[in-house]
N, C-alpha and C. Protein backbone atom coordinates (compact mmCIF):
# COMPACT_ATOMS: atom_id res chain seq x y z
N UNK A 1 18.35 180.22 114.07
CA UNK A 1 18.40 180.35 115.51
C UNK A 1 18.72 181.78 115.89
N UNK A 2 18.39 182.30 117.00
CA UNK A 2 18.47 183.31 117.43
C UNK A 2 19.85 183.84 118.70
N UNK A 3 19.95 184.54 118.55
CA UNK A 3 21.29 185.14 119.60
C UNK A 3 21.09 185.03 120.59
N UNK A 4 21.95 184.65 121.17
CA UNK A 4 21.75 184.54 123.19
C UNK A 4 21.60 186.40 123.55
N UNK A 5 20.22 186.13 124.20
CA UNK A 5 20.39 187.47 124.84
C UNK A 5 21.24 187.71 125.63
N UNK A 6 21.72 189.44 126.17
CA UNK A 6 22.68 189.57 127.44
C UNK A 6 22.01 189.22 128.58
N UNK A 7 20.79 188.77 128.68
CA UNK A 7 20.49 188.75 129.91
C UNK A 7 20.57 187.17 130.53
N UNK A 8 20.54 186.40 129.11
CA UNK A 8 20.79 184.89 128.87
C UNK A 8 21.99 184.69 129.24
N UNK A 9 23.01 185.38 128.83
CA UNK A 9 24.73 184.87 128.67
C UNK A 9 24.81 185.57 130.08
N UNK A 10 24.43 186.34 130.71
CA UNK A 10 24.68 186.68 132.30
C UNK A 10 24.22 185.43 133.12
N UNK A 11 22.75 184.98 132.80
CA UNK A 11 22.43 183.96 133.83
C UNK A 11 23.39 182.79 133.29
N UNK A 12 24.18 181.90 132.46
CA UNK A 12 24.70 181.35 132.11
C UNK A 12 26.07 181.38 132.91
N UNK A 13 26.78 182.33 132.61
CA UNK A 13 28.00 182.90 133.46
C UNK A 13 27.57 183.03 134.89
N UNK A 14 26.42 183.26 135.39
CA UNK A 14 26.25 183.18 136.84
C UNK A 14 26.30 181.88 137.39
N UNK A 15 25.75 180.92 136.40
CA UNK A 15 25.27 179.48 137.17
C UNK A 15 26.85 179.00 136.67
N UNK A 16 27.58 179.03 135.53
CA UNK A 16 28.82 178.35 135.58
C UNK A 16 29.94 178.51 136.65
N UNK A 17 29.97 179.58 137.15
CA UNK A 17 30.69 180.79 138.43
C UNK A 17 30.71 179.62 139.26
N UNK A 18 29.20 179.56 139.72
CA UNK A 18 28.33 178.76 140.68
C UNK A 18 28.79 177.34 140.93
N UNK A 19 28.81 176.89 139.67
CA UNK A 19 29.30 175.44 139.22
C UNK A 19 30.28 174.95 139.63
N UNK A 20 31.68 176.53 139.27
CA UNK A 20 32.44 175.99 139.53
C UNK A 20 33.10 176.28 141.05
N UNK A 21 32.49 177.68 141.57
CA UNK A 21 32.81 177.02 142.96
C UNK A 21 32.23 176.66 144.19
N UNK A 22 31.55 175.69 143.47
CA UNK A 22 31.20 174.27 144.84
C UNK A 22 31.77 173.25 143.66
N UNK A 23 32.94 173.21 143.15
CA UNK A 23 33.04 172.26 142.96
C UNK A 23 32.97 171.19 142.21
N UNK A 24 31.64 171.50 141.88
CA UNK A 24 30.87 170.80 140.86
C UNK A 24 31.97 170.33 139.30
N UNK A 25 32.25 171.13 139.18
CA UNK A 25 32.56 170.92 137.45
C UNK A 25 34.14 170.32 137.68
N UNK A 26 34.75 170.64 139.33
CA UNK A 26 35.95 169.52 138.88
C UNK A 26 35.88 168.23 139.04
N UNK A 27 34.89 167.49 139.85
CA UNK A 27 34.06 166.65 140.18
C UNK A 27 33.73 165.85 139.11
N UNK A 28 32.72 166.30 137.97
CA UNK A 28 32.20 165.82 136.50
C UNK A 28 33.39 165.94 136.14
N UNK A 29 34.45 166.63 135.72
CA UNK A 29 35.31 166.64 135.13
C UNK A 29 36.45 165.50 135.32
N UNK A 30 36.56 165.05 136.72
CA UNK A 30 37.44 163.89 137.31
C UNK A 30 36.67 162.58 136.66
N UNK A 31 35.37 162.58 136.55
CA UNK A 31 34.52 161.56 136.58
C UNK A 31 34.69 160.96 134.96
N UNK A 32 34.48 162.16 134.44
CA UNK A 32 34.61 161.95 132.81
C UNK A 32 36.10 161.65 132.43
N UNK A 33 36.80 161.89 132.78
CA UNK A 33 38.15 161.89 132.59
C UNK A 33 38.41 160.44 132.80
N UNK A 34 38.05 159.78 133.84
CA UNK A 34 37.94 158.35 134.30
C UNK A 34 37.44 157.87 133.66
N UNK A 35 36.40 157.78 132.93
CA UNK A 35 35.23 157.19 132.10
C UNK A 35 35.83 156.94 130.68
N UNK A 36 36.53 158.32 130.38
CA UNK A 36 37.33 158.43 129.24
C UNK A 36 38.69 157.01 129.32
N UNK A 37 39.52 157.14 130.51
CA UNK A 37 40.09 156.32 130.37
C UNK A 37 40.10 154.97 130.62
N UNK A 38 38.71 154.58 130.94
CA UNK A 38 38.44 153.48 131.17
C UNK A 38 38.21 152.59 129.74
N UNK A 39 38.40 153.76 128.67
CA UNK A 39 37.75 153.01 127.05
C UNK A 39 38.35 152.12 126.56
N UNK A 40 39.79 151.18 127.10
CA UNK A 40 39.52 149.99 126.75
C UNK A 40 39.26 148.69 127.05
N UNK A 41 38.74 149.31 128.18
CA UNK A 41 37.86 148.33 129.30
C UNK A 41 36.43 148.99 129.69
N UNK A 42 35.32 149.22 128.75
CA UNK A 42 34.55 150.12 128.93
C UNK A 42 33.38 149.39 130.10
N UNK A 43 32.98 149.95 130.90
CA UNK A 43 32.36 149.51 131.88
C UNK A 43 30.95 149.18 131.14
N UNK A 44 30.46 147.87 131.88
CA UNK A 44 29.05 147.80 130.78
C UNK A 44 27.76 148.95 130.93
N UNK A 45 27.77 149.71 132.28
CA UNK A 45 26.62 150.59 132.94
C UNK A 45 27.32 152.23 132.50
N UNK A 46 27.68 152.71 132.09
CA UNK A 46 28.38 154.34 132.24
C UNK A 46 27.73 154.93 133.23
N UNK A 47 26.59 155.50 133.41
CA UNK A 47 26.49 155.52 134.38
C UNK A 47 26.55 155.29 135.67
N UNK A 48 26.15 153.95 136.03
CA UNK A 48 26.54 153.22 137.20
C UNK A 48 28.10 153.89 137.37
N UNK A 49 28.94 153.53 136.50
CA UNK A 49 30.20 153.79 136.82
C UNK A 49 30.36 155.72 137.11
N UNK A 50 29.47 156.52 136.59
CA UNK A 50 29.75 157.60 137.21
C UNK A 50 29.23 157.68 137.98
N UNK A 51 27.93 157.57 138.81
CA UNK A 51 27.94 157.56 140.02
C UNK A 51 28.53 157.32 140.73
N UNK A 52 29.39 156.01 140.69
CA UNK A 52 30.09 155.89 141.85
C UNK A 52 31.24 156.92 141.91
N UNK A 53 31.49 157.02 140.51
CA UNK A 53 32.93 157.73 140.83
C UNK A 53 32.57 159.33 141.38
N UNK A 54 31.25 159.60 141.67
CA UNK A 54 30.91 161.26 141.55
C UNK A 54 30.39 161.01 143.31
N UNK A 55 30.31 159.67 143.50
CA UNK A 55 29.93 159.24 144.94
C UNK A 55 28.48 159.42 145.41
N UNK A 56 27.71 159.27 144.50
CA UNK A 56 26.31 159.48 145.02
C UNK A 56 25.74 158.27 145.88
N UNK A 57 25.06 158.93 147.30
CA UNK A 57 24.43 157.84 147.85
C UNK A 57 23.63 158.07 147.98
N UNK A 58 22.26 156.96 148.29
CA UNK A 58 21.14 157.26 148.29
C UNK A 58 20.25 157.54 149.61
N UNK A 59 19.27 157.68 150.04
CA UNK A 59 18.78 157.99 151.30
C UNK A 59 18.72 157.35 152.17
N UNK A 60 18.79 155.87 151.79
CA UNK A 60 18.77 155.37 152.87
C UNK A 60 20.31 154.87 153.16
N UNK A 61 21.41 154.71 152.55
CA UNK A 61 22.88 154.54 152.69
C UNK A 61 23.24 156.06 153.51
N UNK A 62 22.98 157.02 153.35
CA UNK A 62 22.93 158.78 154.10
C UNK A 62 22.42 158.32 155.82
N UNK A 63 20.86 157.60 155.39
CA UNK A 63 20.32 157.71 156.95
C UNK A 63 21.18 156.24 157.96
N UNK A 64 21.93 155.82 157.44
CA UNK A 64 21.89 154.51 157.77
C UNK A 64 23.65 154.90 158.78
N UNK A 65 24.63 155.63 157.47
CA UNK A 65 25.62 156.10 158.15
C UNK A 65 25.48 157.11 159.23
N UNK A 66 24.58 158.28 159.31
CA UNK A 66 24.06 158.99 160.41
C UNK A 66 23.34 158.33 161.61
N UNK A 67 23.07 157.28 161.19
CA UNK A 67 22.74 156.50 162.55
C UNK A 67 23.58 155.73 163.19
N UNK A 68 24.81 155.51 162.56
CA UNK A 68 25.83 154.87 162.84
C UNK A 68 27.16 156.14 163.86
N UNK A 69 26.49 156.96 163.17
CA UNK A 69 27.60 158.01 163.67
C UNK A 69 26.99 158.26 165.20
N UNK A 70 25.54 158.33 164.77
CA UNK A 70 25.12 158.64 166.61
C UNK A 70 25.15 157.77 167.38
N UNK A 71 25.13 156.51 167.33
CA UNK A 71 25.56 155.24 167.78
C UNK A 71 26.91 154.92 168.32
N UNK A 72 27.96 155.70 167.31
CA UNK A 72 29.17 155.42 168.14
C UNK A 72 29.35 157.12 169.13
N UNK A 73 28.95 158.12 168.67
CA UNK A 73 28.41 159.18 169.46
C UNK A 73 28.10 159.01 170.70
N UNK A 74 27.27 158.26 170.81
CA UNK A 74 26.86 157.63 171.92
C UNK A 74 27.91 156.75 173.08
N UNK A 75 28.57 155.46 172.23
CA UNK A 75 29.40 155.43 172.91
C UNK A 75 30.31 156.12 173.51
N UNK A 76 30.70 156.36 172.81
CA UNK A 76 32.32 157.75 173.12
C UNK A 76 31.78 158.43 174.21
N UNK A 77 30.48 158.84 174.81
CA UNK A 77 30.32 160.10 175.68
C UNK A 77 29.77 159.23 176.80
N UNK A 78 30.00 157.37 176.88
CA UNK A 78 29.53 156.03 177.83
C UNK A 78 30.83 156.17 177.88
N UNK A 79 32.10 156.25 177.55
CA UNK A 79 33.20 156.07 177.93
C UNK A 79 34.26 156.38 178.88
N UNK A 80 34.10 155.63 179.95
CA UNK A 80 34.87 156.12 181.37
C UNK A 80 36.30 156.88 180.85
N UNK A 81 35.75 158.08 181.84
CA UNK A 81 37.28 159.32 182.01
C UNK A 81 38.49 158.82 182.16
N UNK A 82 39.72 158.69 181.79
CA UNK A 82 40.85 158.05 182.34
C UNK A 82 41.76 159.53 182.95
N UNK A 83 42.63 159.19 183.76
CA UNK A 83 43.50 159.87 183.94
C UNK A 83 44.82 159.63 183.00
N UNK A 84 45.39 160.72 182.34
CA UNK A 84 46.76 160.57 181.52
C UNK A 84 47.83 160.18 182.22
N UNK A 85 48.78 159.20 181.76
CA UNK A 85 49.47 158.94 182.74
C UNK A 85 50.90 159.81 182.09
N UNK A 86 51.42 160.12 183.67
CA UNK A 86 52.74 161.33 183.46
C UNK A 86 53.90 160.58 183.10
């Protein structure tokens, strides 16, 4: 095998930088850690179980809560003014 070029181990170190701040790698890292200690009760899906724990939803669970949000959006701005009482 051949040596990581410098120009390899730069883009490497750029995207890990990257990784880690959005977040990303404490995220996988919480997830695995869970997964890890779940081993003597190992979940039958691993996956399944990291998704949830990494919280992925899918497009239509995304469009479904955004329509919910404009919905109560909606209400809230139907909602008669009160005066505060002193």
């Amino acid at each position: 095998m051949s040596a990581p070029t410098k120009a390899t181990e730069s883009k490497r170190e750029k995207f890990r930088k990257f990784v880690e701040r959005c977040g990303i790698m404490e995220i996988v890292t919480r997830a695995l850690t869970d997964l890890y200690e779940e081993q003597l009760q190992e979940p039958e899906e691993a996956l399944d179980f990291f998704r949830k724990k990494i919280s992925v939803s899918s497009d239509e669970e995304l469009a479904a809560a955004n329509a919910r949000i404009q919905e109560l959006e909606a209400k809230i701005a139907n909602l008669p003014e009160t005066e505060p009482s002193t």
